[in-house]
Protein backbone atom coordinates (compact mmCIF):
# COMPACT_ATOMS: atom_id res chain seq x y z
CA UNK A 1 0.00 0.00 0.00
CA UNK A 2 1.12 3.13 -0.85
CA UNK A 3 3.36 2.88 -3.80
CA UNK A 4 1.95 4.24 -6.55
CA UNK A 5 3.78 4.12 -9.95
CA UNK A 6 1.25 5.68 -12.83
CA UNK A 7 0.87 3.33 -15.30
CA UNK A 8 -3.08 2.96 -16.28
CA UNK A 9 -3.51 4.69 -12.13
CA UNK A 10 -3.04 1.38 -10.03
CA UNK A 11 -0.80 1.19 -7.18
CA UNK A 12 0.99 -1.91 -6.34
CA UNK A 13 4.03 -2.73 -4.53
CA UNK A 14 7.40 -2.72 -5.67
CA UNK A 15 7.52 -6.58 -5.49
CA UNK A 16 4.49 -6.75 -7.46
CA UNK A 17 6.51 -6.01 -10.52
CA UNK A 18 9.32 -8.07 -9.61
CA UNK A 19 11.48 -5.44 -7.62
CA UNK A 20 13.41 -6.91 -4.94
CA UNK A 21 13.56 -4.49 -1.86
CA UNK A 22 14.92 -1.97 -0.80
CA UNK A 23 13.60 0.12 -2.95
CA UNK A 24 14.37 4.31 -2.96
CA UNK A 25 11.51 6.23 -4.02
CA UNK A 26 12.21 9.45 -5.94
CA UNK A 27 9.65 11.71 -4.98
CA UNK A 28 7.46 13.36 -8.12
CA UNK A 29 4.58 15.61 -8.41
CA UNK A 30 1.79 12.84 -8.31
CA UNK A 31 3.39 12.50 -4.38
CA UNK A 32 0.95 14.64 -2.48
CA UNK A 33 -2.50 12.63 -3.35
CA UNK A 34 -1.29 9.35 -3.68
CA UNK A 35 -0.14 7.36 -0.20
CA UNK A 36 3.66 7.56 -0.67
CA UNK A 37 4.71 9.33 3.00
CA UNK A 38 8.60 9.06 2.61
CA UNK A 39 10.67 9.81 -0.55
CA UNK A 40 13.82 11.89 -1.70
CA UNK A 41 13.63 14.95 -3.88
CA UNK A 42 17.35 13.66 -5.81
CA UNK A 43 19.67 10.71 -5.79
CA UNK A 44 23.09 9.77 -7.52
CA UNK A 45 24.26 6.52 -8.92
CA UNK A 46 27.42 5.59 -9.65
CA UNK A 47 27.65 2.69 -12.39
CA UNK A 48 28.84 1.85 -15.61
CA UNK A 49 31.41 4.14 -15.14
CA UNK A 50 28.92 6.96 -14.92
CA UNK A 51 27.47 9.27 -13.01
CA UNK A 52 23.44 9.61 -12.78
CA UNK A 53 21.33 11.76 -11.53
CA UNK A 54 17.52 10.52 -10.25
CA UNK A 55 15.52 12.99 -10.47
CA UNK A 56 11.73 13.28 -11.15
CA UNK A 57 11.60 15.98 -13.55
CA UNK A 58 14.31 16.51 -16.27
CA UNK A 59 16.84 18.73 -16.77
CA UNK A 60 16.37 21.83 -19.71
CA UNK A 61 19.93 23.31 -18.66
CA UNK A 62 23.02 21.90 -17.36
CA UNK A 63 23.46 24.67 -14.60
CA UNK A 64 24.58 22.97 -11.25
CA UNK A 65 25.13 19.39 -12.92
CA UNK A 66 28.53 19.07 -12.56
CA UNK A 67 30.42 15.68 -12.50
CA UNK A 68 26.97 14.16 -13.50
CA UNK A 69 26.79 12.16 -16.88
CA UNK A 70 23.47 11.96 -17.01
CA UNK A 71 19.76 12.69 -15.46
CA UNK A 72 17.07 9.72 -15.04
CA UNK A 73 13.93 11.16 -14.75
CA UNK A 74 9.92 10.66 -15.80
CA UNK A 75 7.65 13.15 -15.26
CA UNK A 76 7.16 13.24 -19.33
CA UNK A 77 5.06 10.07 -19.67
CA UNK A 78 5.31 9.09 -23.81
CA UNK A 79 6.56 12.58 -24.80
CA UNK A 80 10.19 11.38 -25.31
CA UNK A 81 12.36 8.54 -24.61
CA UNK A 82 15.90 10.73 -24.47
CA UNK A 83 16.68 14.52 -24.59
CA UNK A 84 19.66 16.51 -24.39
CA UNK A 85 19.30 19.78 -21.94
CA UNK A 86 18.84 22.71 -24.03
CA UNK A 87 22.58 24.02 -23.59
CA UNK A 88 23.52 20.06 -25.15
CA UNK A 89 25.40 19.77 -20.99
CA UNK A 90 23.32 16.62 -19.86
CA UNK A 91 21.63 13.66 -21.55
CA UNK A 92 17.98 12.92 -19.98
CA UNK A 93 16.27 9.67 -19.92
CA UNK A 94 13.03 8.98 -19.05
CA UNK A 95 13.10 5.49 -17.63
CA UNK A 96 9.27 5.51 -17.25
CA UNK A 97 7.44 2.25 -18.21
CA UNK A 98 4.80 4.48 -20.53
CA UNK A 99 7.89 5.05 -23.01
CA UNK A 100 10.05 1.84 -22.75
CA UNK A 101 6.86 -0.49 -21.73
CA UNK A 102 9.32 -2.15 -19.13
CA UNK A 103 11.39 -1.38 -16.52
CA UNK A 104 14.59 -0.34 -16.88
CA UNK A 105 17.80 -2.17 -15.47
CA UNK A 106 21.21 -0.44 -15.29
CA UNK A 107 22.51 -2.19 -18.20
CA UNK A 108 19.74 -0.96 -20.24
CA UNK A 109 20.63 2.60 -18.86
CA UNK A 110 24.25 2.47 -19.54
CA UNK A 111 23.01 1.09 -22.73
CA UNK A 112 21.12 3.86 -23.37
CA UNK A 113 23.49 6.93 -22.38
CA UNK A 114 25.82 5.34 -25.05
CA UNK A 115 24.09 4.83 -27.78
CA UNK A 116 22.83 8.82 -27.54
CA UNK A 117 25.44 10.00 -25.77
């Protein structure tokens, strides 16, 4: 209870889709009406030899992302699967299951980032 992750407006537990705990929820605008009490605003993650940034919204400008490859995000639903920030700085994916239909593993990140990047 309490996990809520948009796709067609059910909520379901992270282990309902196969996700072994612990889980860190990024917090996003759908937050305040939907159950989830505890969450973070921004994470990093180092892998791949990279250097992500979680984040729910993307990034349009690079300001203040220094050291960071790259910004996972969602927020856009289907509107794009990868973006570069306006001033080209940072490569945005949206790892959210309306665009790829799955989730995303860090392989298929990495995977990602390279292919664009």
């Amino acid at each position: 209870r309490g996990y809520a992750d948009g796709i067609e407006g059910f909520r379901r537990r992270p282990d309902e889709y196969g996700i072994k705990a612990p889980v860190t929820h990024i917090l996003g605008n759908h937050d305040s009406n939907n159950g989830v009490k505890f969450g973070f605003d921004r994470a990093t993650m180092h892998f791949g030899g990279l250097v992500f940034l979680l984040e729910h919204r993307p990034r349009y400008v690079s300001d203040g992302l220094d050291g960071i490859d790259c910004v996972l995000c969602g927020h856009v639903h289907d509107k794009w699967d990868v973006m570069w920030a306006g001033d080209g700085g940072v490569l945005n994916i949206n790892v959210g299951w309306d665009i790829h239909g799955k989730l995303l593993d860090k392989s298929d990140v990495v995977g990602i980032y390279r292919k664009n990047a």
